[in-house]
Structure formats: structure tokens, C-alpha cells
C-alpha atoms as a PDB file:
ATOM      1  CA  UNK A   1      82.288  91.989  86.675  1.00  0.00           C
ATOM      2  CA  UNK A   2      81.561  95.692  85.397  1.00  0.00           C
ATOM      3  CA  UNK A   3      84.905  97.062  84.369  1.00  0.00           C
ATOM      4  CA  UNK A   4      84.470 100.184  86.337  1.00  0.00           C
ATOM      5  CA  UNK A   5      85.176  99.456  89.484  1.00  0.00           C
ATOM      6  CA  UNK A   6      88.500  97.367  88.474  1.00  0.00           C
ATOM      7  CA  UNK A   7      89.440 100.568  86.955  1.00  0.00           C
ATOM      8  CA  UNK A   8      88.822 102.909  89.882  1.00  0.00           C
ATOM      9  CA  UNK A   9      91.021 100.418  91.830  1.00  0.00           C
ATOM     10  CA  UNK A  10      94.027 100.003  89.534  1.00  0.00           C
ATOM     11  CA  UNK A  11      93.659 104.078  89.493  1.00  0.00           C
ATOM     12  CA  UNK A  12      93.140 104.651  92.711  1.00  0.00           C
ATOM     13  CA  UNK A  13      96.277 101.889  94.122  1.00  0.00           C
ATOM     14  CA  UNK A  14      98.205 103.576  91.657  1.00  0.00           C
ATOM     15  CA  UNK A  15      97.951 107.049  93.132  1.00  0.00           C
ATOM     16  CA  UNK A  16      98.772 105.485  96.696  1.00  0.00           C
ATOM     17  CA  UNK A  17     102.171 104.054  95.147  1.00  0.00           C
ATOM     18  CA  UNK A  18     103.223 106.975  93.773  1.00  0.00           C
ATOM     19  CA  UNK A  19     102.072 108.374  97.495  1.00  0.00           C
ATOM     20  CA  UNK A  20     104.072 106.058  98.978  1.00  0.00           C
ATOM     21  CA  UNK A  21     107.522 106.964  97.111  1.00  0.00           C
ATOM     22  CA  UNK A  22     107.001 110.548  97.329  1.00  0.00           C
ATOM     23  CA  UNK A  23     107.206 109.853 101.656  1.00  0.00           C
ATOM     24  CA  UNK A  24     110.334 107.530 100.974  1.00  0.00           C
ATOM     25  CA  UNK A  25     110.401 103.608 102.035  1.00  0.00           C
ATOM     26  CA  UNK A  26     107.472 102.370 103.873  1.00  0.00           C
ATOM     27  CA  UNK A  27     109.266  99.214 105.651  1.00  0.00           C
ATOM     28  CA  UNK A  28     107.846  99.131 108.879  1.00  0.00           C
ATOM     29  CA  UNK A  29     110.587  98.704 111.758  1.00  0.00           C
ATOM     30  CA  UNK A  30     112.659  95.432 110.237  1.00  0.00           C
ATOM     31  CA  UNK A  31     114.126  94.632 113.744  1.00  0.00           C
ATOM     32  CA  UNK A  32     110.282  93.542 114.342  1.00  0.00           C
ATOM     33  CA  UNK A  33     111.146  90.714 112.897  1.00  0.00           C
ATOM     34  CA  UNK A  34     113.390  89.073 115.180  1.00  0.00           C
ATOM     35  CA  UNK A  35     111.701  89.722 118.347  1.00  0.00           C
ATOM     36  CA  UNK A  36     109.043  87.642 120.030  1.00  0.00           C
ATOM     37  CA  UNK A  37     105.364  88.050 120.144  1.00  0.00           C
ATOM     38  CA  UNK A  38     103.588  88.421 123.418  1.00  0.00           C
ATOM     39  CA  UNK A  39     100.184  87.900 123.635  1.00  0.00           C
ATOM     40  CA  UNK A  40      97.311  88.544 126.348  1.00  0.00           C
ATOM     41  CA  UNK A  41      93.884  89.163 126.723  1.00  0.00           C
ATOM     42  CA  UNK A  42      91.408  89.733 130.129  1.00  0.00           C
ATOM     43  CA  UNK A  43      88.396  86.773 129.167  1.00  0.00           C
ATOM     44  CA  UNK A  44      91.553  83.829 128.079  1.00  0.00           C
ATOM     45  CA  UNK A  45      92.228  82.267 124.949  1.00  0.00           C
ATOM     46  CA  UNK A  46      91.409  78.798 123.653  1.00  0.00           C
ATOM     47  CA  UNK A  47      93.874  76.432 121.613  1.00  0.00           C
ATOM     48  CA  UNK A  48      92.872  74.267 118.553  1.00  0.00           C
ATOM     49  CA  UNK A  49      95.563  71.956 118.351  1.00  0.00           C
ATOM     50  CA  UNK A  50      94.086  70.232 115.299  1.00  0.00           C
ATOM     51  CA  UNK A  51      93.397  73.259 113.844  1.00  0.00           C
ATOM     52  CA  UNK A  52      96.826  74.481 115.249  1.00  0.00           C
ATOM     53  CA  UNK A  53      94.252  78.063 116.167  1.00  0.00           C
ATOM     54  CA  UNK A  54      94.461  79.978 119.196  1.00  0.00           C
ATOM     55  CA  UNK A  55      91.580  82.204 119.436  1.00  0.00           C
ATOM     56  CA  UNK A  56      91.901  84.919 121.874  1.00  0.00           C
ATOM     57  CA  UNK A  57      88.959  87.226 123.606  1.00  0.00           C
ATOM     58  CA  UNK A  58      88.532  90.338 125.763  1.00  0.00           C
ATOM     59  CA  UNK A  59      90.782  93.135 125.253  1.00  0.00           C
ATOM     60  CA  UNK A  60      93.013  91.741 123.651  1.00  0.00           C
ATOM     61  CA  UNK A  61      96.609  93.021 122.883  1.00  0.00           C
ATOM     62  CA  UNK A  62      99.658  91.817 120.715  1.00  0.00           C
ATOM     63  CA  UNK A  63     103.020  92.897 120.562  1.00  0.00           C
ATOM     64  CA  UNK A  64     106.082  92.648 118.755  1.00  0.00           C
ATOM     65  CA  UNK A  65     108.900  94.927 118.815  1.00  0.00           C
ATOM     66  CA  UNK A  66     107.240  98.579 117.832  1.00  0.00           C
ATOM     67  CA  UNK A  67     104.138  96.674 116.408  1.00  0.00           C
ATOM     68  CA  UNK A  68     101.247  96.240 118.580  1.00  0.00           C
ATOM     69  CA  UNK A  69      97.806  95.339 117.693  1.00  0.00           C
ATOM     70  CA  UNK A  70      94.484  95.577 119.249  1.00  0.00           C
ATOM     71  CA  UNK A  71      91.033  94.278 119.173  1.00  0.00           C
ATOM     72  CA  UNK A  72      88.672  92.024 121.237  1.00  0.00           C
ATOM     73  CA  UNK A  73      88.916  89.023 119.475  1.00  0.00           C
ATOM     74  CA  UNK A  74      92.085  87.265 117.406  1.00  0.00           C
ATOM     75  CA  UNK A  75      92.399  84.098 115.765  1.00  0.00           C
ATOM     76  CA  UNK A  76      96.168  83.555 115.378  1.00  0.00           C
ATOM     77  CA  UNK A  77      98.237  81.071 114.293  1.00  0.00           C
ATOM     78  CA  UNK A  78     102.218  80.298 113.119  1.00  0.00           C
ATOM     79  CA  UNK A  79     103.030  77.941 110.559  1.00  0.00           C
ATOM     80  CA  UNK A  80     105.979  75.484 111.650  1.00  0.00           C
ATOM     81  CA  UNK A  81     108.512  78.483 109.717  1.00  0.00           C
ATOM     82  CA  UNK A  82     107.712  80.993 112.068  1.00  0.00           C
ATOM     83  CA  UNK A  83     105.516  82.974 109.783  1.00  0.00           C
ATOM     84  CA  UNK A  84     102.616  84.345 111.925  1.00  0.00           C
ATOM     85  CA  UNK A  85      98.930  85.255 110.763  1.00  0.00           C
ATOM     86  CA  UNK A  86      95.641  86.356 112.150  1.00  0.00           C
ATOM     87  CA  UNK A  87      92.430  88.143 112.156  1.00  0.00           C
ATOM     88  CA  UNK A  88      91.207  90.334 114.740  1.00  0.00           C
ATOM     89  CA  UNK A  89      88.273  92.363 115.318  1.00  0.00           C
ATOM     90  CA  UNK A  90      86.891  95.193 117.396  1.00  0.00           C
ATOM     91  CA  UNK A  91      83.789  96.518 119.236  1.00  0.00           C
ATOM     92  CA  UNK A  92      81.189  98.882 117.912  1.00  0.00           C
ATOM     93  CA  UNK A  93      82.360 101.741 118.838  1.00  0.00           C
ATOM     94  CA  UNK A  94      85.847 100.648 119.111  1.00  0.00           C
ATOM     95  CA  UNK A  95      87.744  99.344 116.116  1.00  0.00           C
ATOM     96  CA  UNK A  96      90.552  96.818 116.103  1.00  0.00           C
ATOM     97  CA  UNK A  97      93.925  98.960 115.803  1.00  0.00           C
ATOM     98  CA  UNK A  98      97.062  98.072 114.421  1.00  0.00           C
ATOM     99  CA  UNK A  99     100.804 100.413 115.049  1.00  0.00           C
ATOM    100  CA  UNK A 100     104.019  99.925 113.901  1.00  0.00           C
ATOM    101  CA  UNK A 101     107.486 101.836 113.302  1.00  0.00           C
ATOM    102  CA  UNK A 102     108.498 102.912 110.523  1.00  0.00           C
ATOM    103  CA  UNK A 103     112.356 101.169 109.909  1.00  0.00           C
ATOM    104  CA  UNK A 104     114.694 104.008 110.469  1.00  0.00           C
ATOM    105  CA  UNK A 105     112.668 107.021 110.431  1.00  0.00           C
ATOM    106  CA  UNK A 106     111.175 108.584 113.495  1.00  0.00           C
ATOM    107  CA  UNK A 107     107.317 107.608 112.320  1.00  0.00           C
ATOM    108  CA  UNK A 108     104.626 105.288 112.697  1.00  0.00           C
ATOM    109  CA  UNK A 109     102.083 103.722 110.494  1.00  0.00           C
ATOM    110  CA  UNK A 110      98.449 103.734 112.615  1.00  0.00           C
ATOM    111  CA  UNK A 111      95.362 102.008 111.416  1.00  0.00           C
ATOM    112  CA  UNK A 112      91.749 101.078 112.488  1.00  0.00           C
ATOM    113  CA  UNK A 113      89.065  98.967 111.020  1.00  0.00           C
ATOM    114  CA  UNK A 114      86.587  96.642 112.163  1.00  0.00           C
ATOM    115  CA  UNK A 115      88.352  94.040 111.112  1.00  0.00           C
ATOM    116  CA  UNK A 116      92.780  93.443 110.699  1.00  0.00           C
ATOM    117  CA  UNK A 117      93.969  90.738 109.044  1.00  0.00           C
ATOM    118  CA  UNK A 118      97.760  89.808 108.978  1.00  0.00           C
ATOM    119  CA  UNK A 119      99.807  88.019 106.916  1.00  0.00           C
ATOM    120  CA  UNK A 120     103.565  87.844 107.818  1.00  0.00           C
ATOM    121  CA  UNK A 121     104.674  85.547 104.956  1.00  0.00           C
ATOM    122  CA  UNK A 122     102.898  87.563 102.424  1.00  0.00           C
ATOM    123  CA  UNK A 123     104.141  90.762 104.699  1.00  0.00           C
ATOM    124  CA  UNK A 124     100.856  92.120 104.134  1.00  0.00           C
ATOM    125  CA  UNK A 125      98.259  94.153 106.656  1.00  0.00           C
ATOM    126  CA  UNK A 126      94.833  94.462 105.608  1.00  0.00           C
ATOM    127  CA  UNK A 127      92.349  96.949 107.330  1.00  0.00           C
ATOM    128  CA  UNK A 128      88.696  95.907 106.106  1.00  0.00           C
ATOM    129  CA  UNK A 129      85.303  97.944 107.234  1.00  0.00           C
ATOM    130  CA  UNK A 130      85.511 101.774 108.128  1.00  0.00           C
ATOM    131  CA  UNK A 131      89.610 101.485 107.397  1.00  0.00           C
ATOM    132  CA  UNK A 132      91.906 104.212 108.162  1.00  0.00           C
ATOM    133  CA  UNK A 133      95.443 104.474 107.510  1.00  0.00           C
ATOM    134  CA  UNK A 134      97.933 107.108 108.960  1.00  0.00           C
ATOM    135  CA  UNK A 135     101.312 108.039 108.624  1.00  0.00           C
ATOM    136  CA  UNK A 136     101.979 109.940 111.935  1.00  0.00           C
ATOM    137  CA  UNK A 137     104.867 111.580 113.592  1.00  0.00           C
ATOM    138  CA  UNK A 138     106.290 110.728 117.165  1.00  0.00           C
ATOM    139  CA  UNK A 139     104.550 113.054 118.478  1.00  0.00           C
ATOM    140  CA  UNK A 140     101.089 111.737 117.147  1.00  0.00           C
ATOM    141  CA  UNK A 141     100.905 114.469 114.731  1.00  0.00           C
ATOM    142  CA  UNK A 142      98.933 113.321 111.388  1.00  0.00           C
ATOM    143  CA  UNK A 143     101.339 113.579 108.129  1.00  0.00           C
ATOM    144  CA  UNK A 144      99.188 111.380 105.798  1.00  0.00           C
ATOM    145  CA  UNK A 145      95.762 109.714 106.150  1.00  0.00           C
ATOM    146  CA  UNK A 146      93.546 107.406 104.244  1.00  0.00           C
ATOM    147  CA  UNK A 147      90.398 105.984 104.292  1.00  0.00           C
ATOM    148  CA  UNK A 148      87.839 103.583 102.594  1.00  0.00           C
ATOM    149  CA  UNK A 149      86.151 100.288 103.233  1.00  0.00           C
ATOM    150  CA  UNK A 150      89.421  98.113 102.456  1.00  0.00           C
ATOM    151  CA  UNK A 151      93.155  98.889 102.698  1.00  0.00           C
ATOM    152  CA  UNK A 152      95.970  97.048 102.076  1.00  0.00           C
ATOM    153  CA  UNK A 153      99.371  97.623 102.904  1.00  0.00           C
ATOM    154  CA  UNK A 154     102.088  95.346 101.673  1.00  0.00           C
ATOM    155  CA  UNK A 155     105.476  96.096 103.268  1.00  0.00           C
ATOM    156  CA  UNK A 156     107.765  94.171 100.691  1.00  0.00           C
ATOM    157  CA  UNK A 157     106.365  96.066  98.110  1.00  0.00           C
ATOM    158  CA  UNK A 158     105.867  99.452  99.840  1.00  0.00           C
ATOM    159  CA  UNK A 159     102.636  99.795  98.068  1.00  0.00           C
ATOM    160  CA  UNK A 160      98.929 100.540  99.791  1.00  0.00           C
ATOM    161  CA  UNK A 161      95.746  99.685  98.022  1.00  0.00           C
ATOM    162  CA  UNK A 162      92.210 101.291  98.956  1.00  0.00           C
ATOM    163  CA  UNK A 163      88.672 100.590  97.797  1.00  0.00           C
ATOM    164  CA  UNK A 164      85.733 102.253  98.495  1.00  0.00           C
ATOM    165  CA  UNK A 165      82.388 100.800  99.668  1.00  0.00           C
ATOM    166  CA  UNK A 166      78.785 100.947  99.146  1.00  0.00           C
ATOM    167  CA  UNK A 167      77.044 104.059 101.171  1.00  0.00           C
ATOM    168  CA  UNK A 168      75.935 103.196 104.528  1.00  0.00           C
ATOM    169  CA  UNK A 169      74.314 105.375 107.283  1.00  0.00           C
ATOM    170  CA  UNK A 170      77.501 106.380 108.372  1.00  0.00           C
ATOM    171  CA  UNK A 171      79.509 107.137 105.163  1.00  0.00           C
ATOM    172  CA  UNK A 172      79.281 107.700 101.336  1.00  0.00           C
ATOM    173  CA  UNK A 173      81.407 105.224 100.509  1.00  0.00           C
ATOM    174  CA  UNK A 174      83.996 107.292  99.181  1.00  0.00           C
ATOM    175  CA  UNK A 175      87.893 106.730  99.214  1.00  0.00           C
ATOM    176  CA  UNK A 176      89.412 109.738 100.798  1.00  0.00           C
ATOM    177  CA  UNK A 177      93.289 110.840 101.132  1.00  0.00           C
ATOM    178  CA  UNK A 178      94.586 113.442 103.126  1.00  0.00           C
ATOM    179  CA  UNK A 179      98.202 114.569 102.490  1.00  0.00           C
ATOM    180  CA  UNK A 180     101.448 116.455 103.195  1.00  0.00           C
ATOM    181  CA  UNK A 181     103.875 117.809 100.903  1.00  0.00           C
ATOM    182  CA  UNK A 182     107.099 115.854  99.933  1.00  0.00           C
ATOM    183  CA  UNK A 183     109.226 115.895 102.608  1.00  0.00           C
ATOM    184  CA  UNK A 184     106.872 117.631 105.380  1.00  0.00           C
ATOM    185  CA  UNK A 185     107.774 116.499 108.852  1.00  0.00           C
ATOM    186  CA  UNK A 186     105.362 118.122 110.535  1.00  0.00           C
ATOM    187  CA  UNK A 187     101.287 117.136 110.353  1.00  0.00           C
ATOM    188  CA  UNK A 188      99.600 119.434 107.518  1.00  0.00           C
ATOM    189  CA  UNK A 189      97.392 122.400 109.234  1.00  0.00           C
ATOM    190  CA  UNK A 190      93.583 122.810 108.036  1.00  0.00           C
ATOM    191  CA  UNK A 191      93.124 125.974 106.117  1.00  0.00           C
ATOM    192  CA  UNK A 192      91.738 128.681 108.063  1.00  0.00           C
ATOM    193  CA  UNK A 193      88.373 130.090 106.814  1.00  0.00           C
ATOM    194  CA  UNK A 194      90.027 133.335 105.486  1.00  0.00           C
ATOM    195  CA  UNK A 195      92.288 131.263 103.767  1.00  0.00           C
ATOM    196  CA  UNK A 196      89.375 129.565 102.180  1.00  0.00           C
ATOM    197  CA  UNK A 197      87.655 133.172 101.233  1.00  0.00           C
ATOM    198  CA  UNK A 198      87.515 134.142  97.947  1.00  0.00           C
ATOM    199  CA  UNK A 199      90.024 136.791  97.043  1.00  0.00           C
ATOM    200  CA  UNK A 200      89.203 140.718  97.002  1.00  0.00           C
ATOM    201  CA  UNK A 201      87.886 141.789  93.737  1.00  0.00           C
ATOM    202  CA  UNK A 202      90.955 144.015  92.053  1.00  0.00           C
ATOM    203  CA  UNK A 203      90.019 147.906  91.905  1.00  0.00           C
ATOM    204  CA  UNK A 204      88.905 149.411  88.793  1.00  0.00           C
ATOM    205  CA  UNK A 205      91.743 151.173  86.744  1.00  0.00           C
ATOM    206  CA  UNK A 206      91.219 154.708  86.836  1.00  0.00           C
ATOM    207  CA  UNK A 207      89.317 156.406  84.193  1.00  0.00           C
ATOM    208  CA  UNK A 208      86.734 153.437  84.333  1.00  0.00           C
ATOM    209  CA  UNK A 209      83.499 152.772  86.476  1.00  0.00           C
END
């Protein structure tokens, strides 16, 4: 494997950690943990008992606690400790989405992909195709976003990881990162285009053209 590209990902997952400890802790909302998942969908689900697979379709929706996931198709399964995984995609046109509270602060963590895989043993989230991460306020306001073709979030570390993809029709390919400064509770405005203008030239002293 060229070297390159493991390079640009240890760089790159090693600008999102130090991201990630300039915002604080990343846990997602730890009473999650204890409370039941609930599960529906408007076209049924199907159950695999050998498999042990339950493999849900239309619209589907699940929740626990602050988290809730959607998509139109998840394949989900627990293991006999409790520990829950799955993999659900969207539509074109509308992504699988993923939310979740942030333990003890008053934000949420809100991705997109075209495909969410969850691991709860491994605490991880992944967010593969067109991913997009946010860190958002209550109010919906952005504070932090990023985007590529693969994310992953691991909530026992606190640490995100992003990749970039090959160009398509609809994107370069590039890993992008939008963020606030440390501490910034409120989403971070666009520049205005006179902030963007280049500054007046200085007049000349006098005594000079």
C-alpha cells in the first residue's frame, strides 16, 4: 500500500483528536446506556433466528435515550451481553442519520452518510459514503462540522477519524473541517464579503508620490 495515504490519515485523525480535546469530552449521553431500544419501521421487519438478524425496512427509526437513528433499512442484532450492533442505510437523496447527546453538556453530535454502522461493544459509530459529522447546539446551531467519505467516532476514546475519497460527480474527494474557537457556544458566523476584501492600501507619507 503507497505510504501516502496512511500518512494523510494518521495526520489528518490526529488533527481531529486534538479537535476533539480543545471542545472538552466527547461521551455521548452515558445514561443512553441503560435505557431500552425501541425499534419501528412502516414496510415490517424480518427475524433470522439462526442468524440471530433482524433486518428492518421502510422508514425506519431507532431510539435509545437521546440517541436516535434513521435510515430505510437496518440489520441489527444483540449479542447474549446486551451489546447491540447494526448497519443501516438511506435513500438517494436521503441519507441514513444518526443523533445523540452529548453527556452533560447541552449539545448534540449529528451525522449523515449513506451508510451507519454501530458498534456498542467497541463504542464506536462509523459514517461511510458522503459522511458528515456535527457538533451542534440545542438550538440546532452548527459549532463544528466535518466531512469526507469515512468517519469514525469512537466514544471511549473521544477520538474521530476521517478519510477522504476518490472524486466523484458530486465531490472532490476532499476531507473538510469547519470549526469554532475553544470554548464558542454559539455556531461560528460566515465572513461577510467585506470582511473577506482586501484591506485599503495605506496613504502615501507626505512629501512622497
Amino acid at each position: 500500500m503507497n505510504a501516502m495515504p496512511q500518512l494523510t490519515h494518521r495526520l489528518v485523525a490526529g488533527l481531529l483528536l486534538a479537535l476533539a480535546a480543545a471542545s472538552g469530552p466527547a461521551h455521548a449521553e452515558r445514561a443512553d446506556r441503560n435505557q431500552r431500544t425501541e425499534l419501528s419501521s412502516t414496510k415490517g421487519a424480518v427475524w433470522d433466528d439462526l442468524k440471530q438478524v433482524q433486518v428492518w425496512s421502510g422508514d425506519v427509526e431507532l431510539l435509545r435515550g437521546s440517541t436516535r437513528l434513521t435510515g430505510e433499512r437496518l440489520e441489527f442484532r444483540q449479542d447474549p451481553d446486551g451489546y447491540q450492533f447494526g448497519s443501516l442505510v438511506g435513500l438517494a437523496g436521503k441519507p441514513a442519520s444518526y443523533r445523540t447527546k452529548r453527556d452533560g453538556l447541552p449539545e448534540f453530535f449529528v451525522g449523515q452518510a449513506d451508510r451507519i454502522e454501530f458498534d456498542g461493544k467497541a463504542d464506536t459509530i462509523v459514517l461511510v459514503g458522503n459522511a458528515v459529522l456535527r457538533r451542534t447546539g440545542t438550538d440546532g446551531g452548527v459549532l463544528d462540522e466535518i466531512r469526507g467519505a469515512r468517519i469514525v467516532y469512537n466514544n471511549q476514546l473521544e477520538t474521530y477519524a476521517v478519510e477522504g475519497g476518490q472524486p466523484t460527480a458530486g465531490s472532490d474527494g476532499r476531507v473538510r473541517a469547519t470549526l469554532s474557537p475553544r470554548g464558542a457556544t454559539g455556531p461560528t458566523q460566515p465572513r461577510s464579503p467585506q470582511q473577506n476584501a482586501p484591506a485599503p492600501a495605506a496613504p502615501p507619507e507626505k512629501g512622497r508620490p
